[in-house]
Protein backbone atom coordinates (compact mmCIF):
# COMPACT_ATOMS: atom_id res chain seq x y z
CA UNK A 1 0.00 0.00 0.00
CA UNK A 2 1.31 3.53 -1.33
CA UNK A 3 2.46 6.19 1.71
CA UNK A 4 -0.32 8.13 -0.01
CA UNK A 5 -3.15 5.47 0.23
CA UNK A 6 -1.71 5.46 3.82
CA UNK A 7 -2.59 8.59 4.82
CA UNK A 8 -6.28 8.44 3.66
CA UNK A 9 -7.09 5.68 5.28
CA UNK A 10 -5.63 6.77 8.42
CA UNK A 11 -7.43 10.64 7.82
CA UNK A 12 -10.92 8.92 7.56
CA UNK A 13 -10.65 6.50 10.60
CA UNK A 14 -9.57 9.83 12.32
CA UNK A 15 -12.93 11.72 11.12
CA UNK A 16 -14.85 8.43 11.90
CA UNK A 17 -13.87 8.49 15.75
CA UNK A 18 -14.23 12.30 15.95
CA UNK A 19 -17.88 11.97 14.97
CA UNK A 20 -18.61 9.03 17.09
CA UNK A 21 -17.43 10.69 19.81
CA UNK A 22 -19.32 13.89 18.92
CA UNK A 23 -22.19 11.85 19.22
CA UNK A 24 -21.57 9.76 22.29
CA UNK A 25 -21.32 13.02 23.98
CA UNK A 26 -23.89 15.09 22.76
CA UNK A 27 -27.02 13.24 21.65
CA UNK A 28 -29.25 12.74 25.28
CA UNK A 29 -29.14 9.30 27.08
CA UNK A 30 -25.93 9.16 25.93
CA UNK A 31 -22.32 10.24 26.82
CA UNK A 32 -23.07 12.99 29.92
CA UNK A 33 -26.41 12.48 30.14
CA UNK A 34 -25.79 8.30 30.26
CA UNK A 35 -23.28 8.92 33.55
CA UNK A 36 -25.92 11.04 35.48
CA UNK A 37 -22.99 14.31 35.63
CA UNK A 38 -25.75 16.81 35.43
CA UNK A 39 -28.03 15.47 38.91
CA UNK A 40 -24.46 14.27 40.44
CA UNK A 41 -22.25 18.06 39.69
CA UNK A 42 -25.30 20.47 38.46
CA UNK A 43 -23.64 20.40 35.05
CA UNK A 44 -25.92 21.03 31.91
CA UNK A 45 -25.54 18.37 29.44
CA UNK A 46 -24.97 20.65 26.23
CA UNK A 47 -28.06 19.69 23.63
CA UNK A 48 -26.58 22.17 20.38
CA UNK A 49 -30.48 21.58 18.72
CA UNK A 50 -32.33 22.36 21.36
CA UNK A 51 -34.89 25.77 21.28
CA UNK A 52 -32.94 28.34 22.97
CA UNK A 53 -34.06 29.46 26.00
CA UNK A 54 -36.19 33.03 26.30
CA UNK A 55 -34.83 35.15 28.51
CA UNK A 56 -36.29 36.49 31.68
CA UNK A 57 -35.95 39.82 32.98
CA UNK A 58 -32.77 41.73 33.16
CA UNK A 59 -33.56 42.80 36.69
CA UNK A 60 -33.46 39.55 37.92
CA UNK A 61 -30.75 38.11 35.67
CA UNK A 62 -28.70 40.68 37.37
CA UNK A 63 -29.83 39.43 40.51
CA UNK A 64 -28.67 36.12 39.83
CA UNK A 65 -24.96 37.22 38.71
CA UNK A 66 -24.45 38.77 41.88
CA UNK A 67 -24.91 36.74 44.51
CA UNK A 68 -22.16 35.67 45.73
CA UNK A 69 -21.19 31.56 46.00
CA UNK A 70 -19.52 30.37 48.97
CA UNK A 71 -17.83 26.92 49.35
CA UNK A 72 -19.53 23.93 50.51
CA UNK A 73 -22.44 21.47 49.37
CA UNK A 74 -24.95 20.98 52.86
CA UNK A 75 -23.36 23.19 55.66
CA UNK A 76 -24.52 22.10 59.04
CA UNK A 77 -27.27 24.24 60.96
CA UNK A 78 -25.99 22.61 64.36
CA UNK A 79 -25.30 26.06 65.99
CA UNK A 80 -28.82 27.64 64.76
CA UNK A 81 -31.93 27.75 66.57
CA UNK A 82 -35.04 29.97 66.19
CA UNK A 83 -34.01 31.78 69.13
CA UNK A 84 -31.25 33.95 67.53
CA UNK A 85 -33.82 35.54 65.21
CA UNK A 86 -35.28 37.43 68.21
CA UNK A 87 -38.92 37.78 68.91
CA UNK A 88 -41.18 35.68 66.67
CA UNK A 89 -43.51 37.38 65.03
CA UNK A 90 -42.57 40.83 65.90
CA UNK A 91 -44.42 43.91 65.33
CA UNK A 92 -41.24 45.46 63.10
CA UNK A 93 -43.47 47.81 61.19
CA UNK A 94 -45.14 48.91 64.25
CA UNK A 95 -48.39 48.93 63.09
CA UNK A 96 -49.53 47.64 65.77
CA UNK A 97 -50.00 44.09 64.59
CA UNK A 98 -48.00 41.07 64.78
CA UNK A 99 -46.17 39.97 61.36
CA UNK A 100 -48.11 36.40 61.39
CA UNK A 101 -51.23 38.45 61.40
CA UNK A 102 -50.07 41.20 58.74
CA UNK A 103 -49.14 38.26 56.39
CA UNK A 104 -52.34 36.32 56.86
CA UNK A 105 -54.35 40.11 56.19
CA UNK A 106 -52.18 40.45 53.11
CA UNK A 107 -52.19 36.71 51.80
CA UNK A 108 -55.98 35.74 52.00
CA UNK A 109 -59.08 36.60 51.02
CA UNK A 110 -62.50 37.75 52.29
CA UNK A 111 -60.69 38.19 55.47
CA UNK A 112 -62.79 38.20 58.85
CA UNK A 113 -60.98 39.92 62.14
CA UNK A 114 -61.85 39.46 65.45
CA UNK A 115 -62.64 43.42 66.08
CA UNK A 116 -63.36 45.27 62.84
CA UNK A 117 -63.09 48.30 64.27
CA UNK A 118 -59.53 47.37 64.66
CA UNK A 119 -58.67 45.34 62.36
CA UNK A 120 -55.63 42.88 63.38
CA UNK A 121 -56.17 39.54 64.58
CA UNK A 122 -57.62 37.58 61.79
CA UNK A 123 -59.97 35.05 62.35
CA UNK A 124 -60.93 33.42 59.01
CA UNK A 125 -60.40 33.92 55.53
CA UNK A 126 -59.56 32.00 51.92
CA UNK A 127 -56.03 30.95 50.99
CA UNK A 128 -54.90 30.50 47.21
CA UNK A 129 -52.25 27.95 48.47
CA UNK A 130 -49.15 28.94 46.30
CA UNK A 131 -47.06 25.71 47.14
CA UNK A 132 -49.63 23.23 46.70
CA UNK A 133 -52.20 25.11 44.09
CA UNK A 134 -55.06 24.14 46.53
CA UNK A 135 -57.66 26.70 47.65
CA UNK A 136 -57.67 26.06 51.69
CA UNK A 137 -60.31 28.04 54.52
CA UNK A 138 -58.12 29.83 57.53
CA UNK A 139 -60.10 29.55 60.74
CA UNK A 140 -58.49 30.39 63.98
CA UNK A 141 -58.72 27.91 66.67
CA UNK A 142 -55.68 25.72 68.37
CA UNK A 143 -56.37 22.59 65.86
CA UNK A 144 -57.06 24.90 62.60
CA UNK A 145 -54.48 27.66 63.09
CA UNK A 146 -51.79 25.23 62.27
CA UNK A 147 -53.01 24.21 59.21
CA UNK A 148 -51.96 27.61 57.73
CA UNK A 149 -48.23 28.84 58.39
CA UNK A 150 -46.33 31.72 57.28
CA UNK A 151 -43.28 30.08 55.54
CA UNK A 152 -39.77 31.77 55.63
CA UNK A 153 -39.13 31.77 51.55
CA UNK A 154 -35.64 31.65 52.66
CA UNK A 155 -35.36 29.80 55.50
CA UNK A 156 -34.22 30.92 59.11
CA UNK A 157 -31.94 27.75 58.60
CA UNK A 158 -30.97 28.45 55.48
CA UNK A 159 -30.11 32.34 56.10
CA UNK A 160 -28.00 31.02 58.90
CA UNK A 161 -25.33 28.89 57.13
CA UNK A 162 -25.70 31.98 53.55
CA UNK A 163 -24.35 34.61 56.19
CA UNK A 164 -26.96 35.44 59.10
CA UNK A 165 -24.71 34.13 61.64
CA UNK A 166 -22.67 37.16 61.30
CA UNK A 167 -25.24 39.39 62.34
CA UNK A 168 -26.23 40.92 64.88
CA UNK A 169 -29.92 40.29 66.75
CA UNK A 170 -31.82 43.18 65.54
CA UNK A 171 -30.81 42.60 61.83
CA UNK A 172 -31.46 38.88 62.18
CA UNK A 173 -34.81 39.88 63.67
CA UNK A 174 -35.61 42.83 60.58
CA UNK A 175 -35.00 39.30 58.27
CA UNK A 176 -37.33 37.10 59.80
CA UNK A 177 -39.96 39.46 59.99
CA UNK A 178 -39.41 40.64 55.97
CA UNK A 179 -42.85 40.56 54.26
CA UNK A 180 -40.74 40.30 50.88
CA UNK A 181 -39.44 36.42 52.03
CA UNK A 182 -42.94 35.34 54.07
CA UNK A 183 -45.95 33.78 52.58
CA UNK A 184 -49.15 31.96 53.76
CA UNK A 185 -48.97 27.99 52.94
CA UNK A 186 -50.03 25.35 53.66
CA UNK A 187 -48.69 23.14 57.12
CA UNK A 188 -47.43 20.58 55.97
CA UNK A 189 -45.75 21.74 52.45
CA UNK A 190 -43.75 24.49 55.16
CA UNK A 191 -43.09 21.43 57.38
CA UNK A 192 -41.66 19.74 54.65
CA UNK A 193 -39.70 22.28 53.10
CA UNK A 194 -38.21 22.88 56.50
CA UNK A 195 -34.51 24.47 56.07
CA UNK A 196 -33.93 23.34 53.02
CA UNK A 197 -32.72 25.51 50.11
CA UNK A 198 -34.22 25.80 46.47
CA UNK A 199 -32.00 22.78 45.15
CA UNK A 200 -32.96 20.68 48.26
CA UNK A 201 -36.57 21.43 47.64
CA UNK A 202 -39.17 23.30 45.37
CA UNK A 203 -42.62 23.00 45.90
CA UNK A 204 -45.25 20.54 45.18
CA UNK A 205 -47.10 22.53 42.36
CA UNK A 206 -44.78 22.98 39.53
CA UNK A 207 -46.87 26.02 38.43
CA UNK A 208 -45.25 27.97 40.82
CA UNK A 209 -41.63 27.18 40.62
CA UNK A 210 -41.23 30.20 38.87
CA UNK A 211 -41.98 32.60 41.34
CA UNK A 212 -40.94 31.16 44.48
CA UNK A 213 -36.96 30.89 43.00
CA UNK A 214 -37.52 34.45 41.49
CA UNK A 215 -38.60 35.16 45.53
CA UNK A 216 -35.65 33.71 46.44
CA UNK A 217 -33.30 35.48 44.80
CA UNK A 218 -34.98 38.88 45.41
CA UNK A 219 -34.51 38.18 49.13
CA UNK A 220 -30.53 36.63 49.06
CA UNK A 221 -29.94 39.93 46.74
CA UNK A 222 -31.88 42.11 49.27
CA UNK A 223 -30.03 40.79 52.37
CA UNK A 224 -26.52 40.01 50.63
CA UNK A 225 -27.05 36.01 51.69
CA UNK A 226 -24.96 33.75 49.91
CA UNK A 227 -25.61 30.55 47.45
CA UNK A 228 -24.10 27.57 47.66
CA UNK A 229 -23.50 26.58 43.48
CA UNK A 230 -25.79 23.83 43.47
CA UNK A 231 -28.36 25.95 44.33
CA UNK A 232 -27.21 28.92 41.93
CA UNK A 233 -27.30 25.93 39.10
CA UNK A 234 -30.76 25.11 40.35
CA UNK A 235 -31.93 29.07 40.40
CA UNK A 236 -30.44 29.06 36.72
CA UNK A 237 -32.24 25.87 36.15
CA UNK A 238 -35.69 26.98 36.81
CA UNK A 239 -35.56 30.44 35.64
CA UNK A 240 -34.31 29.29 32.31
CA UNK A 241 -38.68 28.24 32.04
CA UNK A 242 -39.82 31.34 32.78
CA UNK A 243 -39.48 33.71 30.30
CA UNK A 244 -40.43 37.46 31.25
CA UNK A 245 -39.88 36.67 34.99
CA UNK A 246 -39.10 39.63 36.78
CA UNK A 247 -37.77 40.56 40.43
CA UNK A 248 -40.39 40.61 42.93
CA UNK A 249 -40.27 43.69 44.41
CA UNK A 250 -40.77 44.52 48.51
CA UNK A 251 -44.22 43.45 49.76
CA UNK A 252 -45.76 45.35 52.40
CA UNK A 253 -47.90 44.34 55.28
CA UNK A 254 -50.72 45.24 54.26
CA UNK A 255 -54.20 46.37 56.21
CA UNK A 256 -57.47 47.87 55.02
């Protein structure tokens, strides 16, 4: 065989393995994908044909790029406990009410209070569950109460290990009484969820995956709280689905 004849043959096996390769690595359930790197790291499998992704808003792209990534997966929370978030439920705004209160007034419905001519404690009212999608009935009473919580978006627990245990009382106290990172839901979806952070746990109702990360990164922007990157790659993740997403701005505790 000719030098020349050689050299082809040796050219084409060459371009053979190249595109084998190309494919092993690229097409999904193979290559990447096949050894699970993307659950196991938080790496994104690269798909070159795939619909590009719509962007969402530039305010909370911004957002994103910002917050700052600290080192470590699943930090203990060994040294936190509720107690060095100060008073629960503290009247911050001083308004006069409790925050558990303000929140439920600002979160439900056809709200009923136990003095109208003063309105604060809230009795009953109608919850559009955002965790679960379920519509739910608030009524006050030591075996109802429980069954609607005011959920830290960002938990205490979470806040603790992304940079709250540098504060001091007062400031921990401001956070855990922020309207912009608490929310009426349901019991047992807030029991669940219980420190975790976005990449440990969304909730139930996919519907709302959206907004609850975009809520999460308002309030870690807001408060300068870290990320760990599994949970940045999870923030990018979801947010990648939601085009025109915005920043949610402060909410306020609201009373008629």
């Amino acid at each position: 065989m000719s030098p020349r004849r050689h050299r082809r043959i040796a050219d084409l096996l060459s371009l053979l393995l190249t595109l084998a390769l190309s494919a092993y690595l690229l097409v999904p359930g193979l290559g990447l994908d096949l050894l699970k790197l993307e659950k196991r790291f938080g790496w994104s499998v690269p798909t070159p044909w795939s619909e590009p992704a719509k962007p969402v808003g530039n305010d909370l792209a911004q957002a994103i790029e910002s917050l700052r990534v600290r080192g470590g997966k699943y930090e203990s929370t060994h040294s936190y406990h509720r107690d060095v978030f100060g008073q629960a439920w503290a009247d911050e705004d001083h308004n006069g009410c409790d925050t558990r209160n303000d929140i439920l007034a600002r979160d439900l419905k056809e709200v009923t209070y136990k003095n109208p001519a003063r309105p604060c404690k809230v009795m009953s009212g109608t919850l559009a569950e955002p965790y679960t999608g379920q519509i739910m009935h608030f009524q006050r009473g030591p075996k109802t109460s429980p069954l609607v919580q005011i959920d830290h978006v960002v938990a205490l627990g979470d806040a603790w290990r992304s940079g709250a245990e540098t504060w001091d009382l007062a400031r921990r106290q401001k956070f855990a009484n922020d309207p912009l990172n608490l929310l009426a839901t349901e019991g047992q979806a807030n029991e669940d969820k219980g420190s975790m952070s976005a990449d440990q746990w969304l909730p139930p109702d996919t519907n709302y995956h959206c907004a609850y990360v975009a809520r999460q990164v308002a309030v870690k922007s807001k408060w300068n709280l870290s990320v760990t990157k599994p949970e940045l790659n999870t923030f990018r993740k979801v947010l990648r689905g939601c085009p025109g997403q915005h920043l949610p701005q402060d909410l306020n505790q609201v009373h008629p």
